[in-house]
C-alpha atoms as a PDB file:
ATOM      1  CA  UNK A   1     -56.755 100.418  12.353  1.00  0.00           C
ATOM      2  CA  UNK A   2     -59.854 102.766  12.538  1.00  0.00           C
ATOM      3  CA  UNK A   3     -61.548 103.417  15.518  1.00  0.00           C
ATOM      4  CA  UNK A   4     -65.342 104.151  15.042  1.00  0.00           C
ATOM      5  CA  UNK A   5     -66.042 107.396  17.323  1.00  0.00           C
ATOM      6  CA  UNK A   6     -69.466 107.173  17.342  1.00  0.00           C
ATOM      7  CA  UNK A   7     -69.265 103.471  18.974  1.00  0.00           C
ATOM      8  CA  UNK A   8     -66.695 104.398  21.539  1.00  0.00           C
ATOM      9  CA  UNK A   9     -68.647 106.750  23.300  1.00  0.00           C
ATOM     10  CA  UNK A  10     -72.006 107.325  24.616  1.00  0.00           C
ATOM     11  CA  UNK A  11     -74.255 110.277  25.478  1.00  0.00           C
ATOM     12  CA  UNK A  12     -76.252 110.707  28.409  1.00  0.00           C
ATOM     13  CA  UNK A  13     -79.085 112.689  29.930  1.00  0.00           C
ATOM     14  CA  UNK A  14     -79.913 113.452  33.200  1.00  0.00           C
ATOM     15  CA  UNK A  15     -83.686 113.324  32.568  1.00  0.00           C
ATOM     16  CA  UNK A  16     -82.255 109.744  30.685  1.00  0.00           C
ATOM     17  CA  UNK A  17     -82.234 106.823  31.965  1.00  0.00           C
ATOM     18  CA  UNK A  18     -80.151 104.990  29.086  1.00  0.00           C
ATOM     19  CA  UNK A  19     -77.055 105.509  27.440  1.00  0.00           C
ATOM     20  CA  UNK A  20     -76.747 106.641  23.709  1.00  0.00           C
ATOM     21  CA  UNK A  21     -74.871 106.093  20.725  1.00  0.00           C
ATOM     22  CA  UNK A  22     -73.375 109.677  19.721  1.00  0.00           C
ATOM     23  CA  UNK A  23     -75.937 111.317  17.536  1.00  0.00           C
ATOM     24  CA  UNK A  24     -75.009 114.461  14.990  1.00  0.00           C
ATOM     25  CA  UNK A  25     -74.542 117.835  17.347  1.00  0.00           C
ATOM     26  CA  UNK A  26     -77.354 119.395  16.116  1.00  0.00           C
ATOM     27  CA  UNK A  27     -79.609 116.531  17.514  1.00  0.00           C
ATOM     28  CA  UNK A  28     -77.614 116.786  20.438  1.00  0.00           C
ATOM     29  CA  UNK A  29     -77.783 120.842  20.679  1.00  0.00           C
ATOM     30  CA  UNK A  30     -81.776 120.748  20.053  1.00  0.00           C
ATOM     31  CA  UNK A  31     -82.679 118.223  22.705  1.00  0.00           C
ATOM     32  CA  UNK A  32     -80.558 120.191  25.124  1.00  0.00           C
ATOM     33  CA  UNK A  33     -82.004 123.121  24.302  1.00  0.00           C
ATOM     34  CA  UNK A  34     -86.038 122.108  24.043  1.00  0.00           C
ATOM     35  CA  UNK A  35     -85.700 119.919  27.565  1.00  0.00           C
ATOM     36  CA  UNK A  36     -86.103 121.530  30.880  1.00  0.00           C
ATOM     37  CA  UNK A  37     -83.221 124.234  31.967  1.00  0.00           C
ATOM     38  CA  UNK A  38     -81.547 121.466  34.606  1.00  0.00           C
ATOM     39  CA  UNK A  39     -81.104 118.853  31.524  1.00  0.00           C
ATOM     40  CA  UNK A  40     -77.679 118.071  30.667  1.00  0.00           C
ATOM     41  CA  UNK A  41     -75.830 115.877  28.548  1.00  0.00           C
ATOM     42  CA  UNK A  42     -72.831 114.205  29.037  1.00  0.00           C
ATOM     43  CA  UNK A  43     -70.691 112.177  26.714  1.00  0.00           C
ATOM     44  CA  UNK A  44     -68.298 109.624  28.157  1.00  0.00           C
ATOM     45  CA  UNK A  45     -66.122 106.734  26.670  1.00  0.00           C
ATOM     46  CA  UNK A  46     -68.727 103.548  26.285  1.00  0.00           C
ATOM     47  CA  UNK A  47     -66.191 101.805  28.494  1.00  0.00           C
ATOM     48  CA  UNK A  48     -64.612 103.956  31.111  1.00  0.00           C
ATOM     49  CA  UNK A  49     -65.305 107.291  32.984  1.00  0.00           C
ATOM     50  CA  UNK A  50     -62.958 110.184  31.215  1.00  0.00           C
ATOM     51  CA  UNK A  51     -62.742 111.513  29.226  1.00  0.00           C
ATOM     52  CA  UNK A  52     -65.384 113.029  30.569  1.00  0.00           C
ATOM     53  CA  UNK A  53     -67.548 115.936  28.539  1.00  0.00           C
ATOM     54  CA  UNK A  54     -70.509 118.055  29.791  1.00  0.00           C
ATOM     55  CA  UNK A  55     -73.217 120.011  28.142  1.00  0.00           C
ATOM     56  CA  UNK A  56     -75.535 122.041  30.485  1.00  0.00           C
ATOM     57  CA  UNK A  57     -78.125 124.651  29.785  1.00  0.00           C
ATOM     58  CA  UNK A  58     -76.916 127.696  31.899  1.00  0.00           C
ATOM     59  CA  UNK A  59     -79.174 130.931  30.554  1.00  0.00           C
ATOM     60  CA  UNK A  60     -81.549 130.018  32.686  1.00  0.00           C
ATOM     61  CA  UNK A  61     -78.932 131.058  35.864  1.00  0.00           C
ATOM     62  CA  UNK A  62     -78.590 134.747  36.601  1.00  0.00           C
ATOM     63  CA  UNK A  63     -75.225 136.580  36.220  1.00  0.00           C
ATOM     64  CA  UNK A  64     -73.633 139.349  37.720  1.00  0.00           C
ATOM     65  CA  UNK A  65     -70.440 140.800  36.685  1.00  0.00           C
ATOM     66  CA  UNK A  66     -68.077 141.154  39.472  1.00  0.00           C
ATOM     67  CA  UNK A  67     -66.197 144.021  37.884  1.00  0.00           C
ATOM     68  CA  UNK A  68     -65.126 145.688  34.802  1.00  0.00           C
ATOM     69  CA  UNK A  69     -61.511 146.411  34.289  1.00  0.00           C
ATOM     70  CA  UNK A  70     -58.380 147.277  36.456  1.00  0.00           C
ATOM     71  CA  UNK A  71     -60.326 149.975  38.625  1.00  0.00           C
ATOM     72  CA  UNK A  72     -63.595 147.461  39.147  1.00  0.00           C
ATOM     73  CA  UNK A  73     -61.164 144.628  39.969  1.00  0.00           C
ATOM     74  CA  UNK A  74     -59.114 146.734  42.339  1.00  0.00           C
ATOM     75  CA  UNK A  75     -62.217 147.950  43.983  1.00  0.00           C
ATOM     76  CA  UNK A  76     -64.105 144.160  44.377  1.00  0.00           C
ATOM     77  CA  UNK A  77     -60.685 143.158  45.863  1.00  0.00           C
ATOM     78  CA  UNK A  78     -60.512 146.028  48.778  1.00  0.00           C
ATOM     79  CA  UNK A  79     -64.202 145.173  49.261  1.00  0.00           C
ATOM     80  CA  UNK A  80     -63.887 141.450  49.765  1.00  0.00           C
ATOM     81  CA  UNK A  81     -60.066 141.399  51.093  1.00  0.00           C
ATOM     82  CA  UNK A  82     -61.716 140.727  54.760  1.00  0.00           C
ATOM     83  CA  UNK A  83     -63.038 137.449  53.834  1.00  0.00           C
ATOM     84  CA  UNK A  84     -59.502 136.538  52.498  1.00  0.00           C
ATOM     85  CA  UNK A  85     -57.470 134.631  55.119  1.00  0.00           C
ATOM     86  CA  UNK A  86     -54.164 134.195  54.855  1.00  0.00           C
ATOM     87  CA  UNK A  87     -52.355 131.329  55.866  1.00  0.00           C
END
């Protein structure tokens, strides 16, 4: 028995309002990419919740790097051990 892939789940936008039979990933990757930087897509089983997969644009969020290394990691953790609380 073969199970068609493409039928069994559906994409979804959040600028979408309908679900969508699975399209190539490139389609996919360029529609994600040429919406607005909130846009995401999500691909779901046509029938049930989860497996659950999202794609969301993140380059539009800044980053920070916390630390670099043993030494950086060492240092963020003395710095930020007085919001720890242990229980």
């Amino acid at each position: 028995m073969s199970v068609d892939l493409k039928s069994a789940f559906r994409l979804s936008f959040v600028t979408g309002e309908t679900e969508l039979p699975i399209p190539p990933v490139s389609e996919i990757l360029a529609r994600v990419r040429s919406g607005p930087v909130w846009d995401g897509a999500s691909i779901a089983p046509a029938d049930d919740e989860f497996p659950l997969l999202h794609i969301i644009r993140i380059d539009a969020f800044p980053r920070e790097t916390v630390w670099e290394g043993r030494e950086g990691r060492e240092a963020w953790e003395r710095a930020n051990s007085a919001t720890k609380h242990d229980v």
